[in-house]
Protein backbone atom coordinates (compact mmCIF):
# COMPACT_ATOMS: atom_id res chain seq x y z
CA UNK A 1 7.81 -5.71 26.32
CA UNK A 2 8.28 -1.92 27.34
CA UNK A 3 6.01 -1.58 31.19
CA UNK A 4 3.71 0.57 30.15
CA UNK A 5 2.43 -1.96 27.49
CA UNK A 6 1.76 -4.55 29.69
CA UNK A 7 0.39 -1.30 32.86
CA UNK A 8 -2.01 -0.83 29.85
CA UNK A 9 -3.10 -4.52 29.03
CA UNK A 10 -3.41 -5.36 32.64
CA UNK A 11 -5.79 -2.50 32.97
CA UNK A 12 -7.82 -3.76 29.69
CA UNK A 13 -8.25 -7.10 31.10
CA UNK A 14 -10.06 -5.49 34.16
CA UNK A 15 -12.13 -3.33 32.34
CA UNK A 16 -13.24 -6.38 29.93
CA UNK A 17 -13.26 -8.63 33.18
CA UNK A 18 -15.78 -6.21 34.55
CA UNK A 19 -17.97 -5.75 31.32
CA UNK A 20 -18.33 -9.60 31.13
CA UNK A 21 -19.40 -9.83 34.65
CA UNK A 22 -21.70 -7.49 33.93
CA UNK A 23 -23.50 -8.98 30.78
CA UNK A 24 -23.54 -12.80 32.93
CA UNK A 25 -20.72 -13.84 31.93
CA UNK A 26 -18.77 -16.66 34.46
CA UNK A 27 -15.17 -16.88 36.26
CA UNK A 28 -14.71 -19.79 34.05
CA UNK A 29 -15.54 -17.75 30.69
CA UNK A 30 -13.55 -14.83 32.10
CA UNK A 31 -10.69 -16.85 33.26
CA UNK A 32 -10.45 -18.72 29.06
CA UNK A 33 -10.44 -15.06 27.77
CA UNK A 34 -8.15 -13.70 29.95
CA UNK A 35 -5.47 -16.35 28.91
CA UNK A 36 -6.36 -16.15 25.48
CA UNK A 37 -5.38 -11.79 25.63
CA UNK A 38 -2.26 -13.07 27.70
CA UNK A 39 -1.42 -15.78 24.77
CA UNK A 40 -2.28 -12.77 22.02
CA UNK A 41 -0.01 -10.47 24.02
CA UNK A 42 2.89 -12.64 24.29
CA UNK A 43 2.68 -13.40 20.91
CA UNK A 44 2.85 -9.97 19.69
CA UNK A 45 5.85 -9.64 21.71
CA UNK A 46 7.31 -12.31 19.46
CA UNK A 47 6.60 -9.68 16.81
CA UNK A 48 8.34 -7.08 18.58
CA UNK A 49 11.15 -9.38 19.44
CA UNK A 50 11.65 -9.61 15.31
CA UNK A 51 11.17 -6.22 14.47
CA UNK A 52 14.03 -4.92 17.05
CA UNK A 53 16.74 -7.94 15.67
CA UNK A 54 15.90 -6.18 11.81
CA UNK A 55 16.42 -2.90 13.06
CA UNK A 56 19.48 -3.71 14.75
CA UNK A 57 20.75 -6.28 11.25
CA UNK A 58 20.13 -2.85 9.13
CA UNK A 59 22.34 -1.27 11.18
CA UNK A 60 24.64 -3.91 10.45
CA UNK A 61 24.51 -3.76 7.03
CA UNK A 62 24.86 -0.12 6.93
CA UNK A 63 27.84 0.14 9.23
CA UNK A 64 29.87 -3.12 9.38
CA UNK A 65 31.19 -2.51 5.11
CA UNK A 66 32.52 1.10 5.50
CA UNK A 67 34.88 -0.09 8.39
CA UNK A 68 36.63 -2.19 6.18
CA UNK A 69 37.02 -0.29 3.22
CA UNK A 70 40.59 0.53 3.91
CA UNK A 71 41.06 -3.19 3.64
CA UNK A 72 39.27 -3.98 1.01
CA UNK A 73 41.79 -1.18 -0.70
CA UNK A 74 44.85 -2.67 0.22
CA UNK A 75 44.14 -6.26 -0.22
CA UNK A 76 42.11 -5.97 -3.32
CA UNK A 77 44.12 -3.37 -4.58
CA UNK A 78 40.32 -1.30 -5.52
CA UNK A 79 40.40 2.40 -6.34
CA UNK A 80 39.48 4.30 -3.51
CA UNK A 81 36.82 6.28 -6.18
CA UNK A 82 35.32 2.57 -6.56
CA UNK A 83 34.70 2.02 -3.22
CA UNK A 84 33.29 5.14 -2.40
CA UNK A 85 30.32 3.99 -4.74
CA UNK A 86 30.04 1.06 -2.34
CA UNK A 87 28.07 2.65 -0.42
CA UNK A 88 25.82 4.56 -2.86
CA UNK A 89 25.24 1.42 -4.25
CA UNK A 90 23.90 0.85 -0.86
CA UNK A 91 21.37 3.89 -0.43
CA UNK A 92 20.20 3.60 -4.47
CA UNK A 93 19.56 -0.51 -3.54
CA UNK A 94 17.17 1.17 -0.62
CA UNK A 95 15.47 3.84 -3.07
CA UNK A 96 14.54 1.78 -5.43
CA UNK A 97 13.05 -1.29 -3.38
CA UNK A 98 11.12 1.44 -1.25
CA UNK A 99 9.60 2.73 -4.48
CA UNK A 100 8.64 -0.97 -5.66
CA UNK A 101 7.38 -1.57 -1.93
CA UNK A 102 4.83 1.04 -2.80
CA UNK A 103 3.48 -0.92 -5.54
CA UNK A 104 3.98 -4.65 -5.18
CA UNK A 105 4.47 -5.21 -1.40
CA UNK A 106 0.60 -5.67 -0.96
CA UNK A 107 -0.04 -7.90 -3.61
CA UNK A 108 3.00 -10.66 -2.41
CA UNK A 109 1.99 -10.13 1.49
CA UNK A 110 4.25 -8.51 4.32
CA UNK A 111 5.14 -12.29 5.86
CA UNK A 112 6.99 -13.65 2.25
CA UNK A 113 8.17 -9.87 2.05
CA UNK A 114 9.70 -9.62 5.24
CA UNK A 115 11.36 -13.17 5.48
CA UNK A 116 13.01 -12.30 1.82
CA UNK A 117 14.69 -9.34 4.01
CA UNK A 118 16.26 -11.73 6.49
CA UNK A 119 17.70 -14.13 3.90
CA UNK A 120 19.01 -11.05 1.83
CA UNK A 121 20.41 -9.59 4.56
CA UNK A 122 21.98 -13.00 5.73
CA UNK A 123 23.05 -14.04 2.19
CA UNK A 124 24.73 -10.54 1.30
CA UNK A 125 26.86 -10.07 4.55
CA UNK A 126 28.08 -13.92 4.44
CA UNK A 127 28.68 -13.39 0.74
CA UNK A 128 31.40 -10.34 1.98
CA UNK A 129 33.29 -13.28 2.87
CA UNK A 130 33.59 -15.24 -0.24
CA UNK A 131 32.34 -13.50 -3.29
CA UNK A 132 35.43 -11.38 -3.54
CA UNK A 133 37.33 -14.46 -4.20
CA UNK A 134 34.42 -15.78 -6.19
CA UNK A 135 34.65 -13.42 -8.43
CA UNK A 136 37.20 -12.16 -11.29
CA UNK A 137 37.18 -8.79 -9.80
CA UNK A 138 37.02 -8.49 -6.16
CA UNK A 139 35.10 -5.38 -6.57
CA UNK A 140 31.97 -7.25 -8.22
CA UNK A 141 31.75 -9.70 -5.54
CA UNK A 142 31.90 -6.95 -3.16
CA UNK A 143 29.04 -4.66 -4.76
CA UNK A 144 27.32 -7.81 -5.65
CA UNK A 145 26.99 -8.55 -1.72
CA UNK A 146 26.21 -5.16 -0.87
CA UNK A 147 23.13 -4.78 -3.51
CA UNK A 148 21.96 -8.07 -1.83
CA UNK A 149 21.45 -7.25 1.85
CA UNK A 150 20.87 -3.80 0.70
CA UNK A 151 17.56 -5.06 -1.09
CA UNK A 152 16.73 -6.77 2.30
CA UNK A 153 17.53 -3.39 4.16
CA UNK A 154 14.68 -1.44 1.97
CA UNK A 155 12.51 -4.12 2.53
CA UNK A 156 12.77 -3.95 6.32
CA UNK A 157 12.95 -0.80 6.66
CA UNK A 158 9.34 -0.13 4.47
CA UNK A 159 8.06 -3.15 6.32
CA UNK A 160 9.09 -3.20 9.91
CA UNK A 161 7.06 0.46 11.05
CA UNK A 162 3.87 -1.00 9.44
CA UNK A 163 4.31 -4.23 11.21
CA UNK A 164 4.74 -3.41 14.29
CA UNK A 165 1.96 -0.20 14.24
CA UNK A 166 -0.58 -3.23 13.19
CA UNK A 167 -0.02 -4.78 16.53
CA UNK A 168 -2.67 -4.50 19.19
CA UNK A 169 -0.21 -1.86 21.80
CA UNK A 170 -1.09 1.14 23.68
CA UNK A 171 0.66 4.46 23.10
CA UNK A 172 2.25 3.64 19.16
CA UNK A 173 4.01 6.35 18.97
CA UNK A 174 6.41 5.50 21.93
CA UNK A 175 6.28 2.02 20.47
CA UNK A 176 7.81 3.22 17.44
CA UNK A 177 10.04 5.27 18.68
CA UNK A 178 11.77 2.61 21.20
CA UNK A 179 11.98 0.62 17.91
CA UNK A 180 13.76 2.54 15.84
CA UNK A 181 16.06 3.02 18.96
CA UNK A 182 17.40 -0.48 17.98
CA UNK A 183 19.22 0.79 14.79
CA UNK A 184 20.94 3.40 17.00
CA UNK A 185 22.11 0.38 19.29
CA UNK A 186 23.00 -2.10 16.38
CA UNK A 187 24.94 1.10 14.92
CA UNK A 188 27.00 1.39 18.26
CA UNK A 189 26.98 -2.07 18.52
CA UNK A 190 28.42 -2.81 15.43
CA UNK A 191 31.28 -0.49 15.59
CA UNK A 192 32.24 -1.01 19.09
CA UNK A 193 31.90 -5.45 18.72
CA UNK A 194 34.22 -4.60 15.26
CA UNK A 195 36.67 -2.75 16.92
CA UNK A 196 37.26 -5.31 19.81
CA UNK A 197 37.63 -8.05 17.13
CA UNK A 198 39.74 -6.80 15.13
CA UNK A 199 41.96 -5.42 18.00
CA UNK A 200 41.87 -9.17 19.70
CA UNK A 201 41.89 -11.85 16.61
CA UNK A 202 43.45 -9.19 13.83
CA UNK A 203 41.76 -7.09 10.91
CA UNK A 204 42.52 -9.88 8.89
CA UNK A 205 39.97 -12.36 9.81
CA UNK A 206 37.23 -10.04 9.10
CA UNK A 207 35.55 -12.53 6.84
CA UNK A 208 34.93 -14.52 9.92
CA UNK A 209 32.92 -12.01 11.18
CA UNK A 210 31.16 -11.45 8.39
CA UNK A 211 29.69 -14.88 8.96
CA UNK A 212 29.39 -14.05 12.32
CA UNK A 213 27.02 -10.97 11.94
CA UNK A 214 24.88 -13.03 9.53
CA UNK A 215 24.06 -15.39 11.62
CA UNK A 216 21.72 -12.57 13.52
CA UNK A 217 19.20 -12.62 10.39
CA UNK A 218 19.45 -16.19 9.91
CA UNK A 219 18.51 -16.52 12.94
CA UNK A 220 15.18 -13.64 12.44
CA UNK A 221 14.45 -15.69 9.62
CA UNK A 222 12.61 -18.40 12.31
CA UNK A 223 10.82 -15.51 14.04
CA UNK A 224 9.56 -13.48 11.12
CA UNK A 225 8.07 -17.34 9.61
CA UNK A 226 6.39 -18.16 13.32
CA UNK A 227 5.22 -14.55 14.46
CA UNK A 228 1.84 -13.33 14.44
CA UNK A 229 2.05 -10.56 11.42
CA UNK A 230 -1.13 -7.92 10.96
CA UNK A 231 -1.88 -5.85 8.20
CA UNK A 232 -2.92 -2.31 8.44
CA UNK A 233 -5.34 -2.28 6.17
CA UNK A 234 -7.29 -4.55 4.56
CA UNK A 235 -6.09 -5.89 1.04
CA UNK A 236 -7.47 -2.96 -1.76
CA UNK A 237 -8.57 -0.28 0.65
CA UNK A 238 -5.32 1.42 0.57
CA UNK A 239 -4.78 4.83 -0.78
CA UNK A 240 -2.38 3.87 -2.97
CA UNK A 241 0.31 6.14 -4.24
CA UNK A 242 -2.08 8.36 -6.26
CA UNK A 243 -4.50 8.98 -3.23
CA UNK A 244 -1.56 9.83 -1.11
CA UNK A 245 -0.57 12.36 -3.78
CA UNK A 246 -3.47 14.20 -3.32
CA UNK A 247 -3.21 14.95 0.57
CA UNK A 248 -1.36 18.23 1.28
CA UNK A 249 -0.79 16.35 4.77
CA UNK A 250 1.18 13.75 2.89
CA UNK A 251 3.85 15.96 0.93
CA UNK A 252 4.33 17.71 4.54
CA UNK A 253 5.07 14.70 5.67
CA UNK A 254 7.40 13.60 2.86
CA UNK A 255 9.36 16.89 3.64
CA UNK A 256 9.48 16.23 7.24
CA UNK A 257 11.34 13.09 5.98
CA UNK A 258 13.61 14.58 3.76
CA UNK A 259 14.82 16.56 6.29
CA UNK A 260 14.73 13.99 9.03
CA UNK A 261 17.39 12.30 7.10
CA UNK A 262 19.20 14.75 6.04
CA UNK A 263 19.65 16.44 9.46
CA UNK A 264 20.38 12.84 10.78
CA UNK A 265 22.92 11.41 8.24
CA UNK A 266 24.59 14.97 7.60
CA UNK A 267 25.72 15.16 11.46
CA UNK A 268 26.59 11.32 12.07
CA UNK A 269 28.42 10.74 8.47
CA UNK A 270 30.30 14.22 8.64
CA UNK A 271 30.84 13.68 12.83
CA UNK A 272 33.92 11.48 12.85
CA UNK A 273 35.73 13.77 10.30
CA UNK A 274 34.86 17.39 12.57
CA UNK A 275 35.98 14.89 15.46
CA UNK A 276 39.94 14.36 13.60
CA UNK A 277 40.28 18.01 12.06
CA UNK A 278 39.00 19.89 14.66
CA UNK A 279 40.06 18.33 17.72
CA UNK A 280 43.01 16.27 16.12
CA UNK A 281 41.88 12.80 16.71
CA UNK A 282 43.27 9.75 15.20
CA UNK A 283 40.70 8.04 12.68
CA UNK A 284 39.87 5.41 15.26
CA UNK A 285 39.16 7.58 18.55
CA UNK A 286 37.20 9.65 16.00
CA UNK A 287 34.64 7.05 15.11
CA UNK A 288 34.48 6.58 18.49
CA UNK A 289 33.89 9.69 19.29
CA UNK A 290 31.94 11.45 16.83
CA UNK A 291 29.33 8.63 15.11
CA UNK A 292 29.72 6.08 17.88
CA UNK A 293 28.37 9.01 20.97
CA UNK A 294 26.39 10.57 17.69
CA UNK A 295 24.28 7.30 17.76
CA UNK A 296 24.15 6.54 21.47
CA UNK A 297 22.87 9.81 22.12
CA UNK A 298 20.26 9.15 19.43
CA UNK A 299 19.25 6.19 21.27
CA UNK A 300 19.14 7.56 24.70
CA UNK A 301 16.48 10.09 22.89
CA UNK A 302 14.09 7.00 21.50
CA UNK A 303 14.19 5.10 24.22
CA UNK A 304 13.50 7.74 26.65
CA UNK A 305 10.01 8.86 23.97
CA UNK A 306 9.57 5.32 24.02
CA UNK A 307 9.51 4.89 27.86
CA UNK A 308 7.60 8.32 28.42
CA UNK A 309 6.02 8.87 25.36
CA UNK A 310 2.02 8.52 26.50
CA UNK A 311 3.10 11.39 29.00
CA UNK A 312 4.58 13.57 26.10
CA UNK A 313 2.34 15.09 23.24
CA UNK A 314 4.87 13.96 19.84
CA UNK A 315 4.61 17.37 18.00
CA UNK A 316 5.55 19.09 20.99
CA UNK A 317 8.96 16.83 21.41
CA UNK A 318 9.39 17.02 17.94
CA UNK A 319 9.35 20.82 18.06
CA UNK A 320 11.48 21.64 20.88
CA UNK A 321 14.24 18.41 19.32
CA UNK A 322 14.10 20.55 16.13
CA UNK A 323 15.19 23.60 17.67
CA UNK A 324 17.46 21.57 19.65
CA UNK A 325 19.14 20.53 16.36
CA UNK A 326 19.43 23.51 14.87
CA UNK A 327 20.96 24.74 17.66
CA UNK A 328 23.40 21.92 17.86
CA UNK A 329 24.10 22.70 13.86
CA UNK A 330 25.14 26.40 14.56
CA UNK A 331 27.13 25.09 17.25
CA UNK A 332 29.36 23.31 15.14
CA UNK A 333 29.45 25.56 12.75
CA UNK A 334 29.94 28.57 13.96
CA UNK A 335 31.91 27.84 17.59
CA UNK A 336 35.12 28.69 17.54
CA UNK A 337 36.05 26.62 20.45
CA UNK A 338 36.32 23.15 18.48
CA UNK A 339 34.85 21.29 21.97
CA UNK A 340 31.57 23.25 21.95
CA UNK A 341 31.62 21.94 18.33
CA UNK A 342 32.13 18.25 19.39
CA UNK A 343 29.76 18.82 21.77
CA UNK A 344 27.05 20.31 19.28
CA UNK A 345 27.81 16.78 17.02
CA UNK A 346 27.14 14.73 19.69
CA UNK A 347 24.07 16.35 21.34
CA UNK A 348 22.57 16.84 17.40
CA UNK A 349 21.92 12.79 18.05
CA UNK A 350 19.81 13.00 20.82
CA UNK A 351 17.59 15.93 18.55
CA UNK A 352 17.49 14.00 15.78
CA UNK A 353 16.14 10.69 17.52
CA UNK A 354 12.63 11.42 17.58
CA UNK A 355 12.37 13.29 14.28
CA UNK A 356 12.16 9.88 11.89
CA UNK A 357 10.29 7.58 13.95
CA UNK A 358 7.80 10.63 15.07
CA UNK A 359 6.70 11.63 11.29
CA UNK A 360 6.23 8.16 10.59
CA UNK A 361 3.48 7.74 13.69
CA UNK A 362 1.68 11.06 13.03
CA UNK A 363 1.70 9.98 9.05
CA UNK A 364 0.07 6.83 10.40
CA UNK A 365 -2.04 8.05 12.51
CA UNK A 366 -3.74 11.12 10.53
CA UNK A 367 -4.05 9.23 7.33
CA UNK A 368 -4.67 5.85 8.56
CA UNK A 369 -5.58 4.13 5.22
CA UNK A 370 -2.52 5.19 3.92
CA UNK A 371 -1.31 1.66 4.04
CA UNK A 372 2.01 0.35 2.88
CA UNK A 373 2.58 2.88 -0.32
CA UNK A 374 2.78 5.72 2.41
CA UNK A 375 5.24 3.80 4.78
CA UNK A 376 7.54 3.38 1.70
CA UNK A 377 7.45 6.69 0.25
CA UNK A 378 8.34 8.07 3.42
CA UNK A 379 11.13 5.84 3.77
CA UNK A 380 11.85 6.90 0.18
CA UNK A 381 11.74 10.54 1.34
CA UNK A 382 14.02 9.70 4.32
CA UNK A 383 16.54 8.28 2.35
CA UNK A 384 16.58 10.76 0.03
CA UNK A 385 17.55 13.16 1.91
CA UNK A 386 20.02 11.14 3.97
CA UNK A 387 21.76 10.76 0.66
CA UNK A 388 21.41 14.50 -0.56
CA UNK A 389 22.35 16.25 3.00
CA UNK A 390 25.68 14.66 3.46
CA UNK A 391 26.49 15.75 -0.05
CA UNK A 392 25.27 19.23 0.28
CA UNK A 393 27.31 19.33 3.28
CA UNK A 394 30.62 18.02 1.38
CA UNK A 395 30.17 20.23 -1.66
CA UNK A 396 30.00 23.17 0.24
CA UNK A 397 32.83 21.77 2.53
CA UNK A 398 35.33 21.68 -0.67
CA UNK A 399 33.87 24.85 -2.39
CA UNK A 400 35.09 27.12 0.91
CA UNK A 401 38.40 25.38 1.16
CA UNK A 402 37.66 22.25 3.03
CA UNK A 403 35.90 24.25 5.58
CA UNK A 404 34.04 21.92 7.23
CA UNK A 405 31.86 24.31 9.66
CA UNK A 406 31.16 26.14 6.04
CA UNK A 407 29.19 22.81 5.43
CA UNK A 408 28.03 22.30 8.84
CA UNK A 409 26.30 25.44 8.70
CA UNK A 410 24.78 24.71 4.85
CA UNK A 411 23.76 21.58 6.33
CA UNK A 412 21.54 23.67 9.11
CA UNK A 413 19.44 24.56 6.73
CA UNK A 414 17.59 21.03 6.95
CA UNK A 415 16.73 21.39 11.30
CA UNK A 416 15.06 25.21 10.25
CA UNK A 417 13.08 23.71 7.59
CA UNK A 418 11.74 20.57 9.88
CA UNK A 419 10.93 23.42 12.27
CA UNK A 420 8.68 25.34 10.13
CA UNK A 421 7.05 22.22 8.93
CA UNK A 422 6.16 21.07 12.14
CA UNK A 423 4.64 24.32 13.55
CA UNK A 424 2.52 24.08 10.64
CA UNK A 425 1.48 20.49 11.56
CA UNK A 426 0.40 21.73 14.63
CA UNK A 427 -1.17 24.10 13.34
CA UNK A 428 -3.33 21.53 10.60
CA UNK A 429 -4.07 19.78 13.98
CA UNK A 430 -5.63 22.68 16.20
CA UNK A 431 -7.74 23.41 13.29
């Protein structure tokens, strides 16, 4: 539990302590309802405790695959064009559960919803290690694993901001941010903890740690079934997706998440490949360097919201981190000193950090009944455009002659939009 939470329930307690007092209440009265806040708080943190293991198991899923897709091409003997579809296999599983989220989630309850994610995500990455063989073609088994823990990742990723912004903390919107920090840290996590294995017990035994990594959501299983869970609003009073249509604030919003995810997944999926043509790294010092310092500087940027965040006002951060990305964007595209471009890619992390995380708390917190159909359309939106900015970026790339700053500086197109749409959110909010 980050400090401030519990700076800010300690000072509750005393206020409450003092109100009690005040109304003839007792030191034995007092002394029950303190403990029963202190048993409420430290079950929430239970909650928390959940929340960060899915963030970092979508990571996971979304990372651990693509590292092995060399392998799966020379043992398998799969076309390189089929398993480039693994992966949008991946981002389609996630658009089309968040758009289902929107309509069903409500009606089956986020507790059965939220468990399902755990067991997908557990069933799909130990299925990596056997359905290959399972199957006639090695490619099924393969896709067939991926659609599986990629229906769990839509479901956590719709579920796990609404969760955790039901929960009774102070100061949400560093809340949030610190947990979607977790991804960044299961992304670096996952690449560095691969490496090392593969380096120490050979690339070959990657299907034991495939079982290894799927023991995490087994595991989160047990602590999304025994956590206190809270909805945000009560069952009917939602908006629904035709209310949320309506609000102009809503479809700023969705934009704001579009190009969130674009700016984020253009830098970080193109990073590693600026990191071998333009500075002449091998493949493996360039995931290192480019995605791997992509993500950690992401992190440093959430946590550091999430730790100061009551003293920062969000639109403000999210403002100057815009800029900060577009500037970061021009660097790498237009520097002709390849470092300053490296640099640019790895500093664009640390912009994009609070951009996702930050639309999702002002979303929540302006439209408040917006319930679960507005959490998943704005994952919707987010994924979206982390699937349409990479490919912007590559098109370009190939139609200037595999110019890659050509598509680095198509691609800043997204951090100048985000800008404008966030002046005019402050702007809505003044007014």
């Amino acid at each position: 539990m980050p400090a401030y939470v519990s700076h800010c329930q300690n000072a509750r307690q005393k206020n409450a302590v003092a109100i009690r007092r005040s109304v003839g209440y007792n030191d034995g009265d007092i002394r029950q309802e303190r403990e029963r806040v202190a048993t409420m708080v430290k079950n929430y943190r239970k909650t928390l405790l959940a929340c960060y293991l899915g963030f970092v198991t979508q990571a996971i899923a979304a990372n651990f695959a693509p590292l092995l897709f060399l392998k799966f091409h020379g043992d398998y003997g799969i076309p390189l064009g089929q398993i480039a579809l693994i992966s949008t296999a991946f981002f389609l599983t996630q658009l089309v559960i968040d758009v289902l989220c929107a309509k069903f989630v409500d009606k089956i309850g986020y507790r059965v919803c939220v468990i399902a994610s755990s067991l997908c995500f557990c069933a799909g990455l130990a299925g990596l290690a056997f359905l290959p063989e399972l199957f006639p073609n090695p490619f099924a088994g393969i896709l067939t694993s991926v659609v599986i823990y990629a229906v769990g990742s839509g479901l956590l990723e719709v579920l796990g901001s609404p969760i955790v912004e039901a929960c009774p903390f102070d100061h949400k919107e560093a809340v949030m941010s610190l947990l979607h920090s977790f991804y960044c840290w299961g992304s670096v996590g996952v690449v560095l903890i691969s490496t090392v294995f593969f380096a120490v017990f050979g690339i070959d035994n990657w299907k034991w740690l495939a079982l290894l990594w799927a023991l995490i959501p087994l595991y989160n299983t047990y602590n999304f079934a025994t956590c206190p869970i809270e909805t945000l609003v009560e069952e009917g009073k939602g908006m629904g997706i035709r209310g949320l249509l309506k609000v102009p604030l809503f479809w700023l919003a969705i934009v704001l998440m579009v190009c969130a995810g674009a700016s984020e997944l253009t830098m970080a999926q193109w990073a590693s490949a600026y990191a071998e043509s333009a500075i002449g790294l091998s493949k493996t010092m360039g995931d290192l360097t480019g995605p791997c310092l992509f993500a950690v500087s992401m992190g440093i940027s959430r946590v550091l919201y999430g730790k100061y965040g009551d003293r920062i006002e969000l639109t403000g951060f999210m403002l100057g981190s815009g800029v900060l990305c577009l500037v970061c964007y021009l660097m790498a595209s237009v520097s002709a000193v390849p470092m300053v471009g490296l640099i640019g890619c790895i500093v664009c992390g640390f912009s994009v950090g609070i951009m996702w995380p930050g639309t999702i708390s002002i979303s929540s917190k302006r439209m408040p009944y917006g319930g679960t159909a507005m959490f998943a359309l704005l994952a919707m939106a987010g994924d979206l455009g982390g699937a349409f900015g990479p490919s912007l970026a590559g098109v370009v790339t190939q139609a200037c002659g595999d110019n890659l700053q050509k598509g680095m500086l198509a691609g800043s197109l997204f951090p100048l939009v985000l800008v404008i749409c966030v002046l005019v959110l402050r702007r809505t909010k003044k007014e």
